[in-house]
N, C-alpha and C. Protein backbone atom coordinates (compact mmCIF):
# COMPACT_ATOMS: atom_id res chain seq x y z
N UNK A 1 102.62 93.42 102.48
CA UNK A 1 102.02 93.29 101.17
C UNK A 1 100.68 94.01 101.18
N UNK A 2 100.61 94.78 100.60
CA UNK A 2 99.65 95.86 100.15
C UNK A 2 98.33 95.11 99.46
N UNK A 3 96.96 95.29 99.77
CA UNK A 3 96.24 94.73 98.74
C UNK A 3 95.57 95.71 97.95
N UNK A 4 95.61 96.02 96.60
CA UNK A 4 94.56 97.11 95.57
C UNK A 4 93.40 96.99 95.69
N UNK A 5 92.29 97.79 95.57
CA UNK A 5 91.04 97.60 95.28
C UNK A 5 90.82 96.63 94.52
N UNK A 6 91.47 96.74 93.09
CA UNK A 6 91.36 95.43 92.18
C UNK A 6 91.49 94.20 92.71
N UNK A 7 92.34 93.38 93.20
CA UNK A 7 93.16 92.32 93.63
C UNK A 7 91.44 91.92 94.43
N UNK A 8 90.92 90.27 94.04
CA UNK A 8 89.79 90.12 94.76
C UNK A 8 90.44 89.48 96.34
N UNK A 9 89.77 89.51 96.78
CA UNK A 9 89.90 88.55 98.44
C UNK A 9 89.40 87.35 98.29
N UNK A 10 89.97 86.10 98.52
CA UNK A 10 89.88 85.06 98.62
C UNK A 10 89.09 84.76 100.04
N UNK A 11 88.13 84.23 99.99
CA UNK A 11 86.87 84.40 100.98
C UNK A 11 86.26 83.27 101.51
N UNK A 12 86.96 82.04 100.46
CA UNK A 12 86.82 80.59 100.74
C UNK A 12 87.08 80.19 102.22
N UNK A 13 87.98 80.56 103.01
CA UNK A 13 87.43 80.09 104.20
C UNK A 13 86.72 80.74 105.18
N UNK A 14 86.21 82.21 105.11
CA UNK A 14 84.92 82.05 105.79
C UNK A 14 83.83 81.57 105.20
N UNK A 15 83.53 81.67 104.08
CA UNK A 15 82.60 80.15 103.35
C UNK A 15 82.32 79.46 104.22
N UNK A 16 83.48 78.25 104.50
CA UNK A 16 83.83 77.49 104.51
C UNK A 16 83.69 77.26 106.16
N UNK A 17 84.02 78.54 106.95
CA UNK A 17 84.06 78.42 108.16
C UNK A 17 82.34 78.37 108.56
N UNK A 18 81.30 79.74 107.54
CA UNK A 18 79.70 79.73 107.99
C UNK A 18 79.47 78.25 107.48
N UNK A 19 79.65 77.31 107.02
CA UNK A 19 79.28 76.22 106.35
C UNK A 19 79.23 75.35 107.51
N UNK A 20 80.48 75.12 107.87
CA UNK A 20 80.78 74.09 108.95
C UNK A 20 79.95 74.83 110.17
N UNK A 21 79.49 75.84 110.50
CA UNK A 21 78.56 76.55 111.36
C UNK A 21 77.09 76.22 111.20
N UNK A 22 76.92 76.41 110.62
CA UNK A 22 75.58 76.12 109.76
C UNK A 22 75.15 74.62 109.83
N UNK A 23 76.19 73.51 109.28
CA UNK A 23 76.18 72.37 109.54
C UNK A 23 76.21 71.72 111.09
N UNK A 24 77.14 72.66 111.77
CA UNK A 24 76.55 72.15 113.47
C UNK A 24 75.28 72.56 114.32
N UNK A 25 74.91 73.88 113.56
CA UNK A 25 73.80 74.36 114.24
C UNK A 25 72.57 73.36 113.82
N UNK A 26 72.46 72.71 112.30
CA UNK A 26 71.54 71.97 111.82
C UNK A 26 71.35 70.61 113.00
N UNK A 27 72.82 70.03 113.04
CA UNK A 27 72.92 68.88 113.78
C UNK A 27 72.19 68.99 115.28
N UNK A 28 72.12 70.17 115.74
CA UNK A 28 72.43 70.32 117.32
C UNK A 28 73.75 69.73 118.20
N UNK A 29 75.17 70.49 117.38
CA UNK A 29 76.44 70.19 118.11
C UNK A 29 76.34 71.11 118.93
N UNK A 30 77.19 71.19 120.32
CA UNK A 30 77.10 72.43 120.68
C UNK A 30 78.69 72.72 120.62
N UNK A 31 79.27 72.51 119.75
CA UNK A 31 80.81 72.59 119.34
C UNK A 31 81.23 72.84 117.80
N UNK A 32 82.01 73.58 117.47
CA UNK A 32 82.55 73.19 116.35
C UNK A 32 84.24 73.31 116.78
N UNK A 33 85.32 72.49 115.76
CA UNK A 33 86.75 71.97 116.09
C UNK A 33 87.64 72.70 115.25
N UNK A 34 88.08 73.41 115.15
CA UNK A 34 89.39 74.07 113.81
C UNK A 34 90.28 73.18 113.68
N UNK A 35 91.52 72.85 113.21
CA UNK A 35 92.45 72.80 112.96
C UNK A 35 93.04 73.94 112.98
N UNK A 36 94.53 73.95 113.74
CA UNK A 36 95.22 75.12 113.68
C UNK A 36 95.67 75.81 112.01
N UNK A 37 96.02 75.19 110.90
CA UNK A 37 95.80 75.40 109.53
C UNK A 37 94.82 76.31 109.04
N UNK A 38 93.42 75.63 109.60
CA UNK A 38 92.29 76.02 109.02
C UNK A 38 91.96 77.83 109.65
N UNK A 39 92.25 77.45 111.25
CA UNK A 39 92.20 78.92 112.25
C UNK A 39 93.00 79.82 111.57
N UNK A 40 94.36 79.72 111.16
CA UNK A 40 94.94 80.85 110.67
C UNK A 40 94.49 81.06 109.30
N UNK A 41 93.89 79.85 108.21
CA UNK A 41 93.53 80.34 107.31
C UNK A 41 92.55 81.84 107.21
N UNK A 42 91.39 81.07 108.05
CA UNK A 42 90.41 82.40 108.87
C UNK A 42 90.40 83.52 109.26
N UNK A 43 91.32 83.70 110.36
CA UNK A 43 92.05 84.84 110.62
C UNK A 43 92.94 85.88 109.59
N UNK A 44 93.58 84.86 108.71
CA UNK A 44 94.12 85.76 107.75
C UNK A 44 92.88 86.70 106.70
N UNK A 45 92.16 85.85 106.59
CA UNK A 45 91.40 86.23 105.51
C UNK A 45 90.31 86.82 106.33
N UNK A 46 89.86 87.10 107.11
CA UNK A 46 89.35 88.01 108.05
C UNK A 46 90.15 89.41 108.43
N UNK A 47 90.78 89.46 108.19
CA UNK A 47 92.12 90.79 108.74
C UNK A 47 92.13 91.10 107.00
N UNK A 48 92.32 90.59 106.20
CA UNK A 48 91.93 91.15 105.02
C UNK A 48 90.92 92.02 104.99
N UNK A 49 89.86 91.20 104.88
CA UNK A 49 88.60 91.67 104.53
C UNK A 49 88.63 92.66 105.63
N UNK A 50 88.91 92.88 106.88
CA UNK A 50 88.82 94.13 107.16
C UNK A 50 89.94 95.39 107.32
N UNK A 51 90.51 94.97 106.86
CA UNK A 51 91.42 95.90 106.41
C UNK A 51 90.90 96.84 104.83
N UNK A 52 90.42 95.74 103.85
CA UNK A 52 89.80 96.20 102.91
C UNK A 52 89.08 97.71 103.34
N UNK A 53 87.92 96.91 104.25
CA UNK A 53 86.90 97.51 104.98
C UNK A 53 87.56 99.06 104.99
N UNK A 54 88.24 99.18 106.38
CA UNK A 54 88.68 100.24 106.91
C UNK A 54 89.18 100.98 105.75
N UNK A 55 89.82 100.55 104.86
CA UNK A 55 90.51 101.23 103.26
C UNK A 55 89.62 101.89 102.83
N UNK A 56 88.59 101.31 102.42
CA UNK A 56 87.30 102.09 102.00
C UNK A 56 86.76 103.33 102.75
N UNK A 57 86.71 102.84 103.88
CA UNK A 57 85.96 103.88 104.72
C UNK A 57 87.18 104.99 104.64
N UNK A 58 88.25 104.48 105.26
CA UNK A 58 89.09 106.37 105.00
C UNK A 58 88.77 106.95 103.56
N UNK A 59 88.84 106.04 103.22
CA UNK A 59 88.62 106.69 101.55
C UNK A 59 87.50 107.76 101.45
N UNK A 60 86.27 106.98 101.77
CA UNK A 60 85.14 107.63 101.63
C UNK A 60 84.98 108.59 102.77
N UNK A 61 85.36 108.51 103.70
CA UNK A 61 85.48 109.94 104.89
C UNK A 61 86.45 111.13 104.39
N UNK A 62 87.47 110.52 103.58
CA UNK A 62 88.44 111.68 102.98
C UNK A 62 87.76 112.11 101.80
N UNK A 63 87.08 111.83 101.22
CA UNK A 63 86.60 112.55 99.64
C UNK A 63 85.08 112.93 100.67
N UNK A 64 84.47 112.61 101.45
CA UNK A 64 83.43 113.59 101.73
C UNK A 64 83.86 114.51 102.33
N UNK A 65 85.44 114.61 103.33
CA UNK A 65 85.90 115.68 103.99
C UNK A 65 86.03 116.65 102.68
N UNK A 66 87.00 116.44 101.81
CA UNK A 66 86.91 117.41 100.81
C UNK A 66 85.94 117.92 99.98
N UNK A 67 84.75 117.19 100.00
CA UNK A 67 83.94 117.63 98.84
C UNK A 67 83.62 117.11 97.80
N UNK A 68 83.98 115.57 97.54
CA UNK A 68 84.15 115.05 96.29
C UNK A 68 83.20 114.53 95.91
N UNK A 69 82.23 114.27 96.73
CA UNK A 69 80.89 113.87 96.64
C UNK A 69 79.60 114.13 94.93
N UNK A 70 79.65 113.36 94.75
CA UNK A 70 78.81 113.76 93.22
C UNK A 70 77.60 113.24 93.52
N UNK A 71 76.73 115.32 92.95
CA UNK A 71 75.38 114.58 92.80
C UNK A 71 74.65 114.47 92.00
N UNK A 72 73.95 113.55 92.14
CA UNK A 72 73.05 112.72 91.69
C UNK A 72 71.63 113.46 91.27
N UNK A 73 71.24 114.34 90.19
CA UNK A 73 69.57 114.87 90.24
C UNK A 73 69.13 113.72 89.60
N UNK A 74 67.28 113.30 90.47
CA UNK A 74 66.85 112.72 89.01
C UNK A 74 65.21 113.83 89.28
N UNK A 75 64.59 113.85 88.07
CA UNK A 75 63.49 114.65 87.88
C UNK A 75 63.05 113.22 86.95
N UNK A 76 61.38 113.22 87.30
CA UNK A 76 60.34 112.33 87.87
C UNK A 76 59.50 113.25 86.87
N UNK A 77 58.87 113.33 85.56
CA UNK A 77 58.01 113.79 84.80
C UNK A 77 56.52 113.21 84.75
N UNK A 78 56.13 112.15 85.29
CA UNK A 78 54.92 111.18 85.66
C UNK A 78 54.69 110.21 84.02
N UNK A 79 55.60 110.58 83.36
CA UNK A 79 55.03 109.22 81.81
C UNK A 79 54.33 110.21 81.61
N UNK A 80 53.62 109.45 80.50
CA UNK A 80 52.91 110.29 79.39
C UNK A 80 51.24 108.98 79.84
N UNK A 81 50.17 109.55 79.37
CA UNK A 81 49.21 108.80 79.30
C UNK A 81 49.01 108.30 78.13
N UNK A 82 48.78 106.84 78.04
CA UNK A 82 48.65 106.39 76.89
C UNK A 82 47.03 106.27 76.64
């Protein structure tokens, strides 16, 4: 299953995973526990998001290989004095 640029990523469990991180580091645990459920939730949605990632980047390495690059002038006149 293919994901589009459009299509957002569901991101709730690394949320969810820095949360419960965050919450042990506050405590002074020196542990945090998954559930096997929760681990693959993570993992999935981690392999997303970088898959996304990598999508982008060929993208953007293939349109700068070709040239596709648009630029940008801006010209800076200093205002006017009031």
């Amino acid at each position: 299953m293919s994901t589009q640029k459009s299509d957002p990523i569901n991101t709730a469990p690394i949320q969810q995973y820095l949360q419960q991180v965050k919450a042990a580091d506050s405590s002074n645990q020196r542990e945090i526990r998954l559930d096997i459920q929760t681990a693959k939730r993570l993992a999935f949605t981690l392999g997303e998001v970088m898959t996304r990632l990598n999508g982008d980047l060929e993208k953007l390495l293939i349109s700068q290989a070709r040239g596709d690059n648009e630029t940008i002038e801006i010209n800076l006149d200093g205002g006017s004095n009031w």
